[in-house]
Protein backbone atom coordinates (compact mmCIF):
# COMPACT_ATOMS: atom_id res chain seq x y z
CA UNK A 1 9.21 28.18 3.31
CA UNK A 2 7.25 25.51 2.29
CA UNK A 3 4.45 24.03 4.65
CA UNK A 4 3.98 20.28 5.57
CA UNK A 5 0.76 19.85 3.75
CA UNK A 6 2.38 21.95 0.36
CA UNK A 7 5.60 18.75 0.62
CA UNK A 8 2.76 15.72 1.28
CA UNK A 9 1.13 17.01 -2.07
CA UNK A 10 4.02 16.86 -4.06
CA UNK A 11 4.76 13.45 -2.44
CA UNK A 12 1.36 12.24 -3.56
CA UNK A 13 1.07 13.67 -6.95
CA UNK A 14 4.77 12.46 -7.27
CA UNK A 15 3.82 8.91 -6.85
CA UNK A 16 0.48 9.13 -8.84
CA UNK A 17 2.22 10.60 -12.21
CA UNK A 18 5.47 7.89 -11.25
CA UNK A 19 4.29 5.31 -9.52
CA UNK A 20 6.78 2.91 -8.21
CA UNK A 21 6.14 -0.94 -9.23
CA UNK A 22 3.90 -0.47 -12.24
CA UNK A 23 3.31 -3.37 -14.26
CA UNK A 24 3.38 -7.60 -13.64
CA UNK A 25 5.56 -9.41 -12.12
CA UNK A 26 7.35 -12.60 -14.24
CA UNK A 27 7.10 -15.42 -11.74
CA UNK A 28 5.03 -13.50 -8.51
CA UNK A 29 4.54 -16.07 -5.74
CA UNK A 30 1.12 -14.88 -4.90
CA UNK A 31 -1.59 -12.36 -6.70
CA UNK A 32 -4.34 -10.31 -5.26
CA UNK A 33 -7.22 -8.59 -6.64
CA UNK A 34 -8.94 -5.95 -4.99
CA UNK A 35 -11.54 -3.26 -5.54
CA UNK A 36 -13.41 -0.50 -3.58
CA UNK A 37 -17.08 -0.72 -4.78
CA UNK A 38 -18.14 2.81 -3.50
CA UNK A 39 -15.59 4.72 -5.67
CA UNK A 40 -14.73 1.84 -8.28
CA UNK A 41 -10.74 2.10 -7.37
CA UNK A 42 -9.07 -1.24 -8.30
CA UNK A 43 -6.00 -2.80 -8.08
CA UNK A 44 -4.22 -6.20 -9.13
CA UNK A 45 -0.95 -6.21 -7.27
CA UNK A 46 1.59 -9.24 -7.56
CA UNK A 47 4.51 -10.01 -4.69
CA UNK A 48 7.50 -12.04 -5.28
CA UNK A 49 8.90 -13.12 -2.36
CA UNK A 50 12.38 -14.76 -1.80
CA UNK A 51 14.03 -16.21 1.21
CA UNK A 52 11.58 -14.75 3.60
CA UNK A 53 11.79 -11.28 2.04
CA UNK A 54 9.79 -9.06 -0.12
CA UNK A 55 12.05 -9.17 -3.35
CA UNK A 56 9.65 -7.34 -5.94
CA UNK A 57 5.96 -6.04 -5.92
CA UNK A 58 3.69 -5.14 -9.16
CA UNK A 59 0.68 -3.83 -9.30
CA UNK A 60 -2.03 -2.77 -12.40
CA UNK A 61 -5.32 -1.09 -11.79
CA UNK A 62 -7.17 2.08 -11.70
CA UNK A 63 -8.44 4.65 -9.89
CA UNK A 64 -8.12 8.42 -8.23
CA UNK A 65 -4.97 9.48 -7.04
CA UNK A 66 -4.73 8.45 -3.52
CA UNK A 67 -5.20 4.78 -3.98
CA UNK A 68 -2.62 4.60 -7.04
CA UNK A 69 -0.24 6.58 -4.71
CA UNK A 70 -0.50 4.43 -1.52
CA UNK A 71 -0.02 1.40 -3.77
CA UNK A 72 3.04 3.30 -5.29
CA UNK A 73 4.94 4.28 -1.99
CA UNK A 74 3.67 0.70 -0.52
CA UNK A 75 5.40 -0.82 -3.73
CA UNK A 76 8.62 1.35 -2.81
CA UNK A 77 8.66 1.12 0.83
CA UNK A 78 8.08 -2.73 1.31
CA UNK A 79 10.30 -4.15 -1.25
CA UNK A 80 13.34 -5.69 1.14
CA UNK A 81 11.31 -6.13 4.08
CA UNK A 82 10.89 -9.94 5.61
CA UNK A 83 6.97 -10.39 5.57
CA UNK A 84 6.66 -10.64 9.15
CA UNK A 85 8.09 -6.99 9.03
CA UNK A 86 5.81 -5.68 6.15
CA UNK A 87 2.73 -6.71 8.09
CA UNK A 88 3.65 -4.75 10.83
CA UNK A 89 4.39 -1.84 8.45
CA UNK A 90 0.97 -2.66 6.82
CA UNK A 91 -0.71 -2.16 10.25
CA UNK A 92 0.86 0.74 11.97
CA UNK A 93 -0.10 2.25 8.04
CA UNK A 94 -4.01 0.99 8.49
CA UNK A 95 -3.69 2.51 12.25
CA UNK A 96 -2.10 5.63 11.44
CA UNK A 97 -4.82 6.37 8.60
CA UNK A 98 -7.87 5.60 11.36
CA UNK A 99 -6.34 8.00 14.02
CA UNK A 100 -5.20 5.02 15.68
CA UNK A 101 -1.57 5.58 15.71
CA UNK A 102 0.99 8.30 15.52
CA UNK A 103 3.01 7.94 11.78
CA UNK A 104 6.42 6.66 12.00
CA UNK A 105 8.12 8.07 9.17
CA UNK A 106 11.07 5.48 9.26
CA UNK A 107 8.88 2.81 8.80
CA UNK A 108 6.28 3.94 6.63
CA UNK A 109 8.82 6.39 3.87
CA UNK A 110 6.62 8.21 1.80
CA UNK A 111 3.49 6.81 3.05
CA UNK A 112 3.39 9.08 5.34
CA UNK A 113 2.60 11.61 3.28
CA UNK A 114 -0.91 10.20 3.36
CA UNK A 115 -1.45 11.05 7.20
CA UNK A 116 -3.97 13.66 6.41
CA UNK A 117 -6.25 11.25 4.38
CA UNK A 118 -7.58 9.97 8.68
CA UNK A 119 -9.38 13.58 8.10
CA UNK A 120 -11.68 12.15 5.30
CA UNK A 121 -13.24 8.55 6.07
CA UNK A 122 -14.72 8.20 3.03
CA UNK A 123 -11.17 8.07 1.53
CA UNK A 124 -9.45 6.13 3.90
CA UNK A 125 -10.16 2.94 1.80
CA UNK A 126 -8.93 4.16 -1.09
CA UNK A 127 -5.60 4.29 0.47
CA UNK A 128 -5.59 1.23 2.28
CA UNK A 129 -6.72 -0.93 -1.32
CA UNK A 130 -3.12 -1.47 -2.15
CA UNK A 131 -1.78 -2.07 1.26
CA UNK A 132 -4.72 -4.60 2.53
CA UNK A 133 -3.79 -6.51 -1.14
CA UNK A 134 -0.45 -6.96 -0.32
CA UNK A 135 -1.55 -8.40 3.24
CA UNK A 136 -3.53 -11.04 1.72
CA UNK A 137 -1.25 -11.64 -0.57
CA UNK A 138 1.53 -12.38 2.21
CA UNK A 139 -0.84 -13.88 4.55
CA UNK A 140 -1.02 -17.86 3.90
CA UNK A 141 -4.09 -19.35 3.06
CA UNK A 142 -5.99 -21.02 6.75
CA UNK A 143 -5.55 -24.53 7.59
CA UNK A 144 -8.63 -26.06 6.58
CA UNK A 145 -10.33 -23.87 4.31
CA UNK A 146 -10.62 -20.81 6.40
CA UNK A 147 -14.26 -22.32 7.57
């Protein structure tokens, strides 16, 4: 029988030698670069969204294998959600990896395989890099200039 932790690699090394979402989007509504300066991880990620909804993500970049697979499962899991509903999925993720939050497996898919990453701190960013993109990306700009 296969443990837990044996199933969350495969998951994770799954996603990191197929990731979901690879590559640019045509017409994205919004873009997002983003980089982790301790460990060099970086990712361009592209949503298109239509009618309220997430209708296609795409993301480029490089770096170790948790941060290409959290952007791979976030590419897979948030396609189809309305953006109101992929924030929240974006948070209980960013809770869940600080301890914060027990995983919900219906709303987070595969991400969940990445639970075990709240053990290592220093990692935690790494798989958050893809996920925080696509929440500025959705998030509209502040009135004013954000001052």
């Amino acid at each position: 029988m296969q443990s837990i932790d044996t199933l969350y690699q495969e998951i994770i090394l799954d996603h990191f030698r197929a990731p979901r979402g690879e590559g640019t989007l045509d017409s994205p509504t919004a873009a997002v670069d983003s980089n982790n300066p301790l460990c060099g991880d970086e990712v361009h990620l592209e949503v298109r969204i239509e009618d309220g909804k997430i209708a296609e993500i795409g993301h480029t970049g490089q770096g170790c294998s948790i941060s290409r697979s959290a952007v791979s499962m976030l590419a897979e899991q948030a396609v189809g959600l309305e953006v109101d509903e992929a924030l929240g999925v974006i948070e209980h993720f960013r809770l869940m990896l600080h301890g914060d939050e027990p995983p919900d497996e219906d709303r987070l898919g595969d991400a969940i395989a990445l639970e075990g990453v709240a053990k290592f701190p220093a990692r935690i960013k790494c798989a958050l890099l893809g996920w925080m993109a696509l929440k500025e990306a959705l998030l509209p700009e502040p009135v004013g200039g954000g001052n």
